[in-house]
ModelCIF file with pLDDT and N, C-alpha, C, O atoms, coordinates in Angstrom:
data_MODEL
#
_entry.id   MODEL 
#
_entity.id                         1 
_entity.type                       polymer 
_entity.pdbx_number_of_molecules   1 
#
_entity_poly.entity_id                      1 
_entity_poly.type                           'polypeptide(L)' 
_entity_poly.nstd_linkage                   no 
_entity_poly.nstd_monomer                   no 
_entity_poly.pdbx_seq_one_letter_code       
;(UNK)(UNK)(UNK)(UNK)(UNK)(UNK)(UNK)(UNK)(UNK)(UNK)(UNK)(UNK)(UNK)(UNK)(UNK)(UNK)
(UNK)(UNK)(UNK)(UNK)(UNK)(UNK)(UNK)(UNK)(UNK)(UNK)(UNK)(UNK)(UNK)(UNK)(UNK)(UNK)
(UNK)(UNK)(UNK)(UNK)(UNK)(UNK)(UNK)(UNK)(UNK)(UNK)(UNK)(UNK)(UNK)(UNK)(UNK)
;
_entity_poly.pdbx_seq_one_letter_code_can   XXXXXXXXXXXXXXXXXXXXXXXXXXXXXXXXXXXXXXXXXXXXXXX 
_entity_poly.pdbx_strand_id                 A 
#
loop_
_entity_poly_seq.entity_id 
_entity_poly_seq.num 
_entity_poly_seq.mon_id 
_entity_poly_seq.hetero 
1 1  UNK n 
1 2  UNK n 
1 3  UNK n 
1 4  UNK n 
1 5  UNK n 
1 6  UNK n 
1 7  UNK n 
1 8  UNK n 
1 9  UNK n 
1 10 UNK n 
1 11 UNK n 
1 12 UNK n 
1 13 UNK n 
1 14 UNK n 
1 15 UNK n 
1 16 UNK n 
1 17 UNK n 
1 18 UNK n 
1 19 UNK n 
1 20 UNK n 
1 21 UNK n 
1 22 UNK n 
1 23 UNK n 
1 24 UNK n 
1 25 UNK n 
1 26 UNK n 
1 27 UNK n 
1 28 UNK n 
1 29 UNK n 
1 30 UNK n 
1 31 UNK n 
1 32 UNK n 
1 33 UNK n 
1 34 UNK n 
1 35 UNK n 
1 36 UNK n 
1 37 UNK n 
1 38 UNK n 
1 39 UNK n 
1 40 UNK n 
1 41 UNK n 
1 42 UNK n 
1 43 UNK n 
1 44 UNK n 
1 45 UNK n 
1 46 UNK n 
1 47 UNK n 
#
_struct_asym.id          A 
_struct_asym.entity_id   1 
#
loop_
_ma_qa_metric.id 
_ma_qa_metric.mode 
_ma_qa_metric.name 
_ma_qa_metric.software_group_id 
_ma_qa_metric.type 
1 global pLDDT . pLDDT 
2 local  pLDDT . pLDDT 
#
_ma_qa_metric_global.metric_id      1 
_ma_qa_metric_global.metric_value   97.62 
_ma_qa_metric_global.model_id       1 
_ma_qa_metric_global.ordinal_id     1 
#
loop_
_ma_qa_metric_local.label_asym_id 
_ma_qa_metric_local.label_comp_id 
_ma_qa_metric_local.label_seq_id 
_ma_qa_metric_local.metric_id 
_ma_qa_metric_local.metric_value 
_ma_qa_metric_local.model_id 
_ma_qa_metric_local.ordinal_id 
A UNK 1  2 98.00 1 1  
A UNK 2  2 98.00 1 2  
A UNK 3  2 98.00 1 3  
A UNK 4  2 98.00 1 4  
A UNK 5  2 98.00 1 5  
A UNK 6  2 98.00 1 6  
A UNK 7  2 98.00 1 7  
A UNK 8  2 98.00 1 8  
A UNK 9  2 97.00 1 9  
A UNK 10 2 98.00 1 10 
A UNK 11 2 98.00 1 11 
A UNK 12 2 98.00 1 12 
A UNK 13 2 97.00 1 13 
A UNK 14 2 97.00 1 14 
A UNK 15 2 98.00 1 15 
A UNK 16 2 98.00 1 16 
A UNK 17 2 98.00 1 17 
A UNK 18 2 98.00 1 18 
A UNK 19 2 97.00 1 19 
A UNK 20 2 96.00 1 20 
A UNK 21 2 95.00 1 21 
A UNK 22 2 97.00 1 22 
A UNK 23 2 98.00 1 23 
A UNK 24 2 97.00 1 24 
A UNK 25 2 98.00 1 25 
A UNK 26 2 98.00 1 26 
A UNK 27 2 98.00 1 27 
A UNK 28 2 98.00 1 28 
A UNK 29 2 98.00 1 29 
A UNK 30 2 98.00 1 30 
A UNK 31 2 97.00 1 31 
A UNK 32 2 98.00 1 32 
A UNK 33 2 98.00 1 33 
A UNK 34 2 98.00 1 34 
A UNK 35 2 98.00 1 35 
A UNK 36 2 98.00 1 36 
A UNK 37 2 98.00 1 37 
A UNK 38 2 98.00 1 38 
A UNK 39 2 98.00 1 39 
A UNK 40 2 98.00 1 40 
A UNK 41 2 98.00 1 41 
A UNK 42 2 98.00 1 42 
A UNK 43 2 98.00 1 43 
A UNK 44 2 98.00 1 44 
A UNK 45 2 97.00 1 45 
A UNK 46 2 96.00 1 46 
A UNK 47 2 95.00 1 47 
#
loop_
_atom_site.group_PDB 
_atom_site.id 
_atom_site.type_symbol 
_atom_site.label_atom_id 
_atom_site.label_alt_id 
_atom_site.label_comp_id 
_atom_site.label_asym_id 
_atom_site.label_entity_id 
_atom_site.label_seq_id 
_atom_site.pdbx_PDB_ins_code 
_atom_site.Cartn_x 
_atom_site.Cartn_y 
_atom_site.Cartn_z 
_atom_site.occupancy 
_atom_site.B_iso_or_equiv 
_atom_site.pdbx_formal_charge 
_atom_site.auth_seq_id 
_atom_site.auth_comp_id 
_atom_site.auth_asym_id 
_atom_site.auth_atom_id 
_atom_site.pdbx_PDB_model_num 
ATOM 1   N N  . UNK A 1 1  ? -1.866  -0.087 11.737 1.00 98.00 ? 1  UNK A N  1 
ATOM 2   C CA . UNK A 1 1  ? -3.002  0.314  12.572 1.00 98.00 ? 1  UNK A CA 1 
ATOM 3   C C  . UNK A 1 1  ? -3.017  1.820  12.804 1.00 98.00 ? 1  UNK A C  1 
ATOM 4   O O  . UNK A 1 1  ? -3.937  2.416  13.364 1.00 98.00 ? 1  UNK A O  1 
ATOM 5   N N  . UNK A 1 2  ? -2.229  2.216  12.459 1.00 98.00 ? 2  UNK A N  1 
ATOM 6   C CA . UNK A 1 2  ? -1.868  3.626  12.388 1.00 98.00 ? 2  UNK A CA 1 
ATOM 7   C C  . UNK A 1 2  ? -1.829  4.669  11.309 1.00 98.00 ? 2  UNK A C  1 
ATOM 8   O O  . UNK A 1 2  ? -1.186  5.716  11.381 1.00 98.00 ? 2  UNK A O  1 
ATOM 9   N N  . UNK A 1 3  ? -2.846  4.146  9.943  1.00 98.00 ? 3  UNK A N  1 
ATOM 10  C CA . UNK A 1 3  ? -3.557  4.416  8.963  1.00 98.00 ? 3  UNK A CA 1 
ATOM 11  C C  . UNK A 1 3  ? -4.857  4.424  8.585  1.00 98.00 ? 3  UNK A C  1 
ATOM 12  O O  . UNK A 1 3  ? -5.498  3.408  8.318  1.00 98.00 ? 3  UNK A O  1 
ATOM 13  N N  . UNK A 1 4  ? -5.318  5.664  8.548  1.00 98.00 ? 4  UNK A N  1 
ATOM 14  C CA . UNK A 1 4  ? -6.764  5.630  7.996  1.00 98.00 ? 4  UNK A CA 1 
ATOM 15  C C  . UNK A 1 4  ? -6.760  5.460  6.559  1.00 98.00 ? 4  UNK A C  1 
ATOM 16  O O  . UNK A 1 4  ? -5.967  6.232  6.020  1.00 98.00 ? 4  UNK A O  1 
ATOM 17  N N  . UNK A 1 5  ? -7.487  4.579  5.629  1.00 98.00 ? 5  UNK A N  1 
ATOM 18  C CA . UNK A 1 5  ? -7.553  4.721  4.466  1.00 98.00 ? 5  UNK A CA 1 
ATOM 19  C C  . UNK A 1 5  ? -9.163  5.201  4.202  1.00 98.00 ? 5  UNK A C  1 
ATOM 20  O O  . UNK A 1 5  ? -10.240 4.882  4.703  1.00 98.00 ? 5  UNK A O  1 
ATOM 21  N N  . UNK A 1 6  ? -8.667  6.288  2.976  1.00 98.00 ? 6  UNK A N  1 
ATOM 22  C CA . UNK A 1 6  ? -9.773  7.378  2.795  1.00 98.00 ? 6  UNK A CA 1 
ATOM 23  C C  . UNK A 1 6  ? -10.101 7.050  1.075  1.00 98.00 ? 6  UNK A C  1 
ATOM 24  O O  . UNK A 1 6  ? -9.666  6.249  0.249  1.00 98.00 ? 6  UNK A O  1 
ATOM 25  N N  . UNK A 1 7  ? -11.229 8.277  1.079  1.00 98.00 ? 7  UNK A N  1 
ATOM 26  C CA . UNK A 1 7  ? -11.622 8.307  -0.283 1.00 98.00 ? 7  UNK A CA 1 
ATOM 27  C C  . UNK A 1 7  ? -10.929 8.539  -1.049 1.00 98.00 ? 7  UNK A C  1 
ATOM 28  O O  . UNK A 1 7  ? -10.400 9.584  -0.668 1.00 98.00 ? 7  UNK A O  1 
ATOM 29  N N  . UNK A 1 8  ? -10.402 8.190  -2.214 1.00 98.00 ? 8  UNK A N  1 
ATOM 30  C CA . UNK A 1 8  ? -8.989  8.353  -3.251 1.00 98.00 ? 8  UNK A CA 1 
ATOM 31  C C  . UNK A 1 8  ? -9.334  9.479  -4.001 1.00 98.00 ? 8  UNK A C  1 
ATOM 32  O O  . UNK A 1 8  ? -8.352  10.134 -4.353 1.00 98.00 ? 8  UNK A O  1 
ATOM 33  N N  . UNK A 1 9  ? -10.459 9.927  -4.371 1.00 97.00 ? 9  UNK A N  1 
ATOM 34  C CA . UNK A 1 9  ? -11.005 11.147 -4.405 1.00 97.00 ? 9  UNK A CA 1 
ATOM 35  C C  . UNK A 1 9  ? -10.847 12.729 -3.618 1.00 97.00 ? 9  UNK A C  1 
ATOM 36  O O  . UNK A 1 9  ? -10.840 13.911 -3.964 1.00 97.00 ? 9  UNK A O  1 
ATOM 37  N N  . UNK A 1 10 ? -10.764 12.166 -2.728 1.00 98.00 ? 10 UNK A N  1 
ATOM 38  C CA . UNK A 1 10 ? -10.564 13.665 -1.752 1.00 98.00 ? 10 UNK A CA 1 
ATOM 39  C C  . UNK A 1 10 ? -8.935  14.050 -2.130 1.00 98.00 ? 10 UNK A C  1 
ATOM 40  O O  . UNK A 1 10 ? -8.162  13.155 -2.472 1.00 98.00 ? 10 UNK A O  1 
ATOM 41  N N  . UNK A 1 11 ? -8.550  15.324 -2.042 1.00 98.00 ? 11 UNK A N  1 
ATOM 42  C CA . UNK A 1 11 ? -7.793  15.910 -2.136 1.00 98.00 ? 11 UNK A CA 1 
ATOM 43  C C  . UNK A 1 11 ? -7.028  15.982 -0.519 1.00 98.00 ? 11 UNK A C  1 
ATOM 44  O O  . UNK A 1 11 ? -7.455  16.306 0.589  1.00 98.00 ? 11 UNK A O  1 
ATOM 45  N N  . UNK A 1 12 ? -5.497  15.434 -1.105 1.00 98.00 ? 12 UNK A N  1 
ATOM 46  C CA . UNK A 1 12 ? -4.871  15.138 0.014  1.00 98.00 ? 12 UNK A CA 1 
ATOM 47  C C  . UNK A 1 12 ? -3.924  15.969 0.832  1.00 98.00 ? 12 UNK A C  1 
ATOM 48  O O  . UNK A 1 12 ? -3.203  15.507 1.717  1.00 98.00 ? 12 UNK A O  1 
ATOM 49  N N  . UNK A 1 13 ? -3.999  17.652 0.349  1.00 97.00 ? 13 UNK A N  1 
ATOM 50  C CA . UNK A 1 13 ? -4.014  18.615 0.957  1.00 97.00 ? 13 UNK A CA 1 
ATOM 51  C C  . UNK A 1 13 ? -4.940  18.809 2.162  1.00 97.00 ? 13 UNK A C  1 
ATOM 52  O O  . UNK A 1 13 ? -4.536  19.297 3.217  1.00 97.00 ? 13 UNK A O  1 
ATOM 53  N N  . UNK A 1 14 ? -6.087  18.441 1.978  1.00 97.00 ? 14 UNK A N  1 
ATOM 54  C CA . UNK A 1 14 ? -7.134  19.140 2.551  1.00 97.00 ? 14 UNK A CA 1 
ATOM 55  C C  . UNK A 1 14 ? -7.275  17.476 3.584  1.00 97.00 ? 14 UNK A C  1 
ATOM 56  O O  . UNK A 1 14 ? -7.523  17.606 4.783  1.00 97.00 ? 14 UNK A O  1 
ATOM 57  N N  . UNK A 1 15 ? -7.122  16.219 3.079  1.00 98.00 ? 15 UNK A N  1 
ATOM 58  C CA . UNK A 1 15 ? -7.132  15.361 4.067  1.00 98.00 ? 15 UNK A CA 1 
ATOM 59  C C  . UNK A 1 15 ? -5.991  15.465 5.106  1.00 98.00 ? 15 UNK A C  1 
ATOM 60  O O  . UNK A 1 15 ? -6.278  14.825 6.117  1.00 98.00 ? 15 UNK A O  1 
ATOM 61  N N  . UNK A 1 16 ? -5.164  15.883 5.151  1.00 98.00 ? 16 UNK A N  1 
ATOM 62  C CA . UNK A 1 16 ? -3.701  15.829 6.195  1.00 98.00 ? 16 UNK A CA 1 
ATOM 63  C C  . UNK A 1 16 ? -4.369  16.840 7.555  1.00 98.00 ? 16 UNK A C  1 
ATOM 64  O O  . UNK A 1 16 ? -3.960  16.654 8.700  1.00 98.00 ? 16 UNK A O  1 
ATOM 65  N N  . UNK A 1 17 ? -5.538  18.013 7.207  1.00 98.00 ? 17 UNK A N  1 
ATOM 66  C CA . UNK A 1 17 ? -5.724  18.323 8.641  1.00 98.00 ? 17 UNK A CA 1 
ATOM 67  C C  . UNK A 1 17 ? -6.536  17.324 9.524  1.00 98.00 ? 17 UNK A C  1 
ATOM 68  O O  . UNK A 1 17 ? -6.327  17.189 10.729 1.00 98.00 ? 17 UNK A O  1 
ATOM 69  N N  . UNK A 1 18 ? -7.727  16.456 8.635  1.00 98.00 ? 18 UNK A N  1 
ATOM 70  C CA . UNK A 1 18 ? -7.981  15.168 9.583  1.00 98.00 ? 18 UNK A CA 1 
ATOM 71  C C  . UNK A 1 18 ? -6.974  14.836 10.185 1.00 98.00 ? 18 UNK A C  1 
ATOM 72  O O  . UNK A 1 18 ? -7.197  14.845 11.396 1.00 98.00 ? 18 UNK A O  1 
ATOM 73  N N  . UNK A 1 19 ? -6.076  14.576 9.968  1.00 97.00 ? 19 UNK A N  1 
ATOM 74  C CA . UNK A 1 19 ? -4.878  13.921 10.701 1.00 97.00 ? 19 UNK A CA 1 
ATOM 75  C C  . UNK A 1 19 ? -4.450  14.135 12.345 1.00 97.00 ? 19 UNK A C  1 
ATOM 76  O O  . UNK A 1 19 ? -3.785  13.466 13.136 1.00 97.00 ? 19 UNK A O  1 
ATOM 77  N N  . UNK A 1 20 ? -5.140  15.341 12.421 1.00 96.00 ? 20 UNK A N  1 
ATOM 78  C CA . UNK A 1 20 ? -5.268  15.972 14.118 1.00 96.00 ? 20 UNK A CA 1 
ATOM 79  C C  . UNK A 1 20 ? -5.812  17.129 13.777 1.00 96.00 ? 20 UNK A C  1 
ATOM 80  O O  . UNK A 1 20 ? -6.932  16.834 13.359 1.00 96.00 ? 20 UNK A O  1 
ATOM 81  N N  . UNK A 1 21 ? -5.655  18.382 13.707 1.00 95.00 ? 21 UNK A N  1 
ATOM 82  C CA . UNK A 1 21 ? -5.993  19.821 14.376 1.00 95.00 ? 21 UNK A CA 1 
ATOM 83  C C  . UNK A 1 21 ? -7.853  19.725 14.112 1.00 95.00 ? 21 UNK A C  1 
ATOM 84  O O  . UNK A 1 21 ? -8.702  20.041 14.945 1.00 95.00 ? 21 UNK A O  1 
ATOM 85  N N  . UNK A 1 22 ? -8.180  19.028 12.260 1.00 97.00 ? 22 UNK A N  1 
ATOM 86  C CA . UNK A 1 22 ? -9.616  19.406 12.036 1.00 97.00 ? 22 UNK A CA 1 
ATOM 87  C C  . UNK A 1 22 ? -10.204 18.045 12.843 1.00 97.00 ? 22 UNK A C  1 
ATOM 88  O O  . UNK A 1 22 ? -11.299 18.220 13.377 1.00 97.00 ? 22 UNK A O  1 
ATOM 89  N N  . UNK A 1 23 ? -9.733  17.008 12.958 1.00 98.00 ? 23 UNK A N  1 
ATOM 90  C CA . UNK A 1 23 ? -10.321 15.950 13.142 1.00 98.00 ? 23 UNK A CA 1 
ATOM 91  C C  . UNK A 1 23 ? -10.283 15.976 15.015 1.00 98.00 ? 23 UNK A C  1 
ATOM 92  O O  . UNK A 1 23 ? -10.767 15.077 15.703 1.00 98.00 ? 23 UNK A O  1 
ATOM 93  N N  . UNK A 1 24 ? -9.826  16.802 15.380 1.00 97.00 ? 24 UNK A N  1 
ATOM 94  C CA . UNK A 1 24 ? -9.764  16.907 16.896 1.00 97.00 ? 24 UNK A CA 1 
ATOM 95  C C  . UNK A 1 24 ? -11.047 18.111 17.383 1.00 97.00 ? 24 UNK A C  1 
ATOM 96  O O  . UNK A 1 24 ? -11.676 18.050 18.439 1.00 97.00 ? 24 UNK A O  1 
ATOM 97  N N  . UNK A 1 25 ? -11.187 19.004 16.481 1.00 98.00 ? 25 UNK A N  1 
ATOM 98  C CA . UNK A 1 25 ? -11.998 20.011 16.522 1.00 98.00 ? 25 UNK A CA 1 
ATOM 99  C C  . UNK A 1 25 ? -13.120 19.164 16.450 1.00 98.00 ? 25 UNK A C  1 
ATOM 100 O O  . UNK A 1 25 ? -13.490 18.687 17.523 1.00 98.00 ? 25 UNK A O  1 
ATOM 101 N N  . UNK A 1 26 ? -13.636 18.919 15.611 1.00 98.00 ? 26 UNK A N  1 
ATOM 102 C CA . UNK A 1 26 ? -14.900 18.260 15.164 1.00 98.00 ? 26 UNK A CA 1 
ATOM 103 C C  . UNK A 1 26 ? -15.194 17.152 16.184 1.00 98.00 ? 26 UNK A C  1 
ATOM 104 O O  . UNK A 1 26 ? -16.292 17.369 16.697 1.00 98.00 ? 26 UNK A O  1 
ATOM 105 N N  . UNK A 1 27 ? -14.737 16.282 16.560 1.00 98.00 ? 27 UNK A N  1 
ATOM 106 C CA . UNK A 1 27 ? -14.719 14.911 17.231 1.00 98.00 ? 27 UNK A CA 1 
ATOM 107 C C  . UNK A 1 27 ? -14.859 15.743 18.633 1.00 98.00 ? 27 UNK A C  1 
ATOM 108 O O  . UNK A 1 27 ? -15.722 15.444 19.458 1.00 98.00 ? 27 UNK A O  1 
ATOM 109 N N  . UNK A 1 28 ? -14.185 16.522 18.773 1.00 98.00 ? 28 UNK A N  1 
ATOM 110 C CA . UNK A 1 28 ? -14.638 17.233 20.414 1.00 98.00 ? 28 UNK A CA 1 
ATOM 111 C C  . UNK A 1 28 ? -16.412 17.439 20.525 1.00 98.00 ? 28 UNK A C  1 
ATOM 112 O O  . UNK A 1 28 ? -17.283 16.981 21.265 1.00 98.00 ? 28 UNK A O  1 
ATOM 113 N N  . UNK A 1 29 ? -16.385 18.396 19.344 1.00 98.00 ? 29 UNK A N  1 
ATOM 114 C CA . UNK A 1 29 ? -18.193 18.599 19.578 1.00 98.00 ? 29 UNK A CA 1 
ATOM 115 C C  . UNK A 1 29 ? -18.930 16.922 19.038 1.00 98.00 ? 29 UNK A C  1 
ATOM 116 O O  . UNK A 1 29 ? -19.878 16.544 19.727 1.00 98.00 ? 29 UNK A O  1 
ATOM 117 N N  . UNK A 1 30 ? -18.688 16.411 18.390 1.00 98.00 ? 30 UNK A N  1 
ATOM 118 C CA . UNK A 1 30 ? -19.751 15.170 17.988 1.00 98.00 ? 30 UNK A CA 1 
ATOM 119 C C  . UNK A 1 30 ? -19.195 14.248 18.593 1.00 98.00 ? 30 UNK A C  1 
ATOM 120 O O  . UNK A 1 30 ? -20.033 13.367 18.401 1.00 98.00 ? 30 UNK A O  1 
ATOM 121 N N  . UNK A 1 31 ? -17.918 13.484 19.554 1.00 97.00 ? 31 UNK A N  1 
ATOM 122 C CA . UNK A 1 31 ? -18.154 12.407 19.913 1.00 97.00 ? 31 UNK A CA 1 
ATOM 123 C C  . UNK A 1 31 ? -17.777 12.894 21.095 1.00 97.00 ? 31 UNK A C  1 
ATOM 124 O O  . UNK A 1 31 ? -18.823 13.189 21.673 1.00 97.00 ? 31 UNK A O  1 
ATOM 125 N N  . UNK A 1 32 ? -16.800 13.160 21.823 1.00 98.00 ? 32 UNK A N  1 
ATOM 126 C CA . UNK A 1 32 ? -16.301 14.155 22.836 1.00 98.00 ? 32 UNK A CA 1 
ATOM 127 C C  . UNK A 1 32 ? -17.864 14.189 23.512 1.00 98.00 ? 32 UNK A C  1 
ATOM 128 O O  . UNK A 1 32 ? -18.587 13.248 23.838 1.00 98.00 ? 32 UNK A O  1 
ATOM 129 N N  . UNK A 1 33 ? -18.074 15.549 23.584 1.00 98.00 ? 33 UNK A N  1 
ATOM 130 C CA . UNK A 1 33 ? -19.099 15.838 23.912 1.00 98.00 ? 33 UNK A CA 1 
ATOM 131 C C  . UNK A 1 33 ? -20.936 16.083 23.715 1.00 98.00 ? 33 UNK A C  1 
ATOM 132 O O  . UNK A 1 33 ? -21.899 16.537 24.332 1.00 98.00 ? 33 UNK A O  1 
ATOM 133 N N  . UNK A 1 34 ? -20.641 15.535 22.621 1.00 98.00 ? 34 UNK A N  1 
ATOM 134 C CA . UNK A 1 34 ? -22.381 15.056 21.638 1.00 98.00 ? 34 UNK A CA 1 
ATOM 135 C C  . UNK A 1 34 ? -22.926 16.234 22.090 1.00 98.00 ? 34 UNK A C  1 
ATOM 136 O O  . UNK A 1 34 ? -23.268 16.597 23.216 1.00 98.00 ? 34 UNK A O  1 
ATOM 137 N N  . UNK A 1 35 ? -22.949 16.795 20.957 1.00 98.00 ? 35 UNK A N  1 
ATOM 138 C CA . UNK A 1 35 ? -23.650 18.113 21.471 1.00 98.00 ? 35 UNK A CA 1 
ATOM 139 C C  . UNK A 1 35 ? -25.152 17.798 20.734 1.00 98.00 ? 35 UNK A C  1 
ATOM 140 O O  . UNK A 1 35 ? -25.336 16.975 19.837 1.00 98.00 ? 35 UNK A O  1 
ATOM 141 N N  . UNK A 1 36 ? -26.252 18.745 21.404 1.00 98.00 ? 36 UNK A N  1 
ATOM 142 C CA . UNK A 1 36 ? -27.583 17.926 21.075 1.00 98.00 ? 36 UNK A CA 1 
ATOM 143 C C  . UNK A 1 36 ? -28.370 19.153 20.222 1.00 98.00 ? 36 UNK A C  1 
ATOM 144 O O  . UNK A 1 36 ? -28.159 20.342 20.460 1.00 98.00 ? 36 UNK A O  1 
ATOM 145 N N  . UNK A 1 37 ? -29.166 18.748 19.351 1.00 98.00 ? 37 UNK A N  1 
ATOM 146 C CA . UNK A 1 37 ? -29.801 19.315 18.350 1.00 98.00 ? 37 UNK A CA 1 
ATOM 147 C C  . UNK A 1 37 ? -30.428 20.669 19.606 1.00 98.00 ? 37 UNK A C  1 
ATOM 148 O O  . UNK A 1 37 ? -30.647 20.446 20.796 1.00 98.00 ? 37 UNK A O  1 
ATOM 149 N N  . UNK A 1 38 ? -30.634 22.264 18.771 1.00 98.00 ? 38 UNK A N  1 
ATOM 150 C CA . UNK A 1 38 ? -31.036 23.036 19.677 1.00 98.00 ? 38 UNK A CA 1 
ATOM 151 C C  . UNK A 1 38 ? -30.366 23.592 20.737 1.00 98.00 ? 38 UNK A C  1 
ATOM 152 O O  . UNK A 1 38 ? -31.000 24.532 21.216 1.00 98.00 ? 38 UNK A O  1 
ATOM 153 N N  . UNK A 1 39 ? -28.997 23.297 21.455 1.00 98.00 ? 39 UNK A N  1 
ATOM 154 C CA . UNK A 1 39 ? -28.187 23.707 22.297 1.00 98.00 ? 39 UNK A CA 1 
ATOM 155 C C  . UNK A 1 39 ? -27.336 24.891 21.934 1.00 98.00 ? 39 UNK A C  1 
ATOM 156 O O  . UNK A 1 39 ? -27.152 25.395 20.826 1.00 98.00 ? 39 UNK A O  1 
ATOM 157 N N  . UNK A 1 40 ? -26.902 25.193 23.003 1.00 98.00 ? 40 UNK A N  1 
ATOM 158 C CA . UNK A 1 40 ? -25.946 26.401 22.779 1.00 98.00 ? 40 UNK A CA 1 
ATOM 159 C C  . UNK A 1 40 ? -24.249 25.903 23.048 1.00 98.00 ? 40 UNK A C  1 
ATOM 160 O O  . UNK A 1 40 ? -23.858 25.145 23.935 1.00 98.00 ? 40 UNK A O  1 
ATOM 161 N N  . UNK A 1 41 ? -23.554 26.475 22.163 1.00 98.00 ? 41 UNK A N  1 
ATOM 162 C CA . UNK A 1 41 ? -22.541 25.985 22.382 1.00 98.00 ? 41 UNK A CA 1 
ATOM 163 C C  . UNK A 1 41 ? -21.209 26.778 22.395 1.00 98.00 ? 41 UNK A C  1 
ATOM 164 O O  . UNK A 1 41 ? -20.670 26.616 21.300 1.00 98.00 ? 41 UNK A O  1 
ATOM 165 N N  . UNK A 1 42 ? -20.592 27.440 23.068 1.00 98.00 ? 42 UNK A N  1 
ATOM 166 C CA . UNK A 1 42 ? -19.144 28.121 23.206 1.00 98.00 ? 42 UNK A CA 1 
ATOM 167 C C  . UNK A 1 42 ? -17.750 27.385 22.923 1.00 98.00 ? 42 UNK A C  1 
ATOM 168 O O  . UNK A 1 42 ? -17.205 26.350 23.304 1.00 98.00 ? 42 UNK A O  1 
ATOM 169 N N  . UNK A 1 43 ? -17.431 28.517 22.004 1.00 98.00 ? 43 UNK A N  1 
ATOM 170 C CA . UNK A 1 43 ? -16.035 27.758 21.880 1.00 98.00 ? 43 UNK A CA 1 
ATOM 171 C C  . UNK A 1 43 ? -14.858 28.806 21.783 1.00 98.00 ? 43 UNK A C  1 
ATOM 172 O O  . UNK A 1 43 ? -14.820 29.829 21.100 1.00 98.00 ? 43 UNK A O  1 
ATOM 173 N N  . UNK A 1 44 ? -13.773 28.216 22.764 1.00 98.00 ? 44 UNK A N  1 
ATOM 174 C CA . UNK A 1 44 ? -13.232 29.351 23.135 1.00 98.00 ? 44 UNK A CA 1 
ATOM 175 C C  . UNK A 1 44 ? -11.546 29.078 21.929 1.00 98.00 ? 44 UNK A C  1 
ATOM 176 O O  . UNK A 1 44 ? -10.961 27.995 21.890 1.00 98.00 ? 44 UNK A O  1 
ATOM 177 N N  . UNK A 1 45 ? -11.232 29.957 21.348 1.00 97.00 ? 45 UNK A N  1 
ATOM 178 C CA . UNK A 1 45 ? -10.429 29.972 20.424 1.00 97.00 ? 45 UNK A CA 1 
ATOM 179 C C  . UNK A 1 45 ? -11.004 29.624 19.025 1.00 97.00 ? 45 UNK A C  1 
ATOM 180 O O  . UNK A 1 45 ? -12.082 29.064 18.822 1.00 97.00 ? 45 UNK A O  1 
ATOM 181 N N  . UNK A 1 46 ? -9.977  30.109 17.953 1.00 96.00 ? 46 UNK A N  1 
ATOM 182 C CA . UNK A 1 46 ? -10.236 30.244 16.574 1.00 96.00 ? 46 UNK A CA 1 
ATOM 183 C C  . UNK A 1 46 ? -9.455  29.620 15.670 1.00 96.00 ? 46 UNK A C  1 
ATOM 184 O O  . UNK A 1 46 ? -9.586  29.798 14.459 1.00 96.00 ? 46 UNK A O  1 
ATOM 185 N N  . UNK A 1 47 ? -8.581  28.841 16.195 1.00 95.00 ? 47 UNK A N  1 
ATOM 186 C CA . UNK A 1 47 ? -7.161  27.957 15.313 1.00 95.00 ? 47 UNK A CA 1 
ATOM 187 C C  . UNK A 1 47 ? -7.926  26.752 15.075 1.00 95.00 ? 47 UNK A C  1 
ATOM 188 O O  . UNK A 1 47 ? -7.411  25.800 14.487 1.00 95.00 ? 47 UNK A O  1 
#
């Protein structure tokens, strides 16, 4: 339960940051906080 299985295609360098840092970034603005078409949005840090 503690496996995502992905596209066998994608390159699994680039899948391991889903794993937390990119998949935490992203999921903050689209499920986190749904940010809405037209808004303004700040984000504080660059990592």
């Amino acid at each position: 339960i503690a496996l995502a299985k992905i596209n066998p295609e994608a390159p699994l360098e680039g899948a391991a940051l889903f794993a937390c840092g990119l998949s935490t970034g992203l999921g903050a603005a689209l499920r986190t906080a749904k940010v809405e078409p037209g808004s303004t949005a700040v984000v504080f840090g660059a990592g």
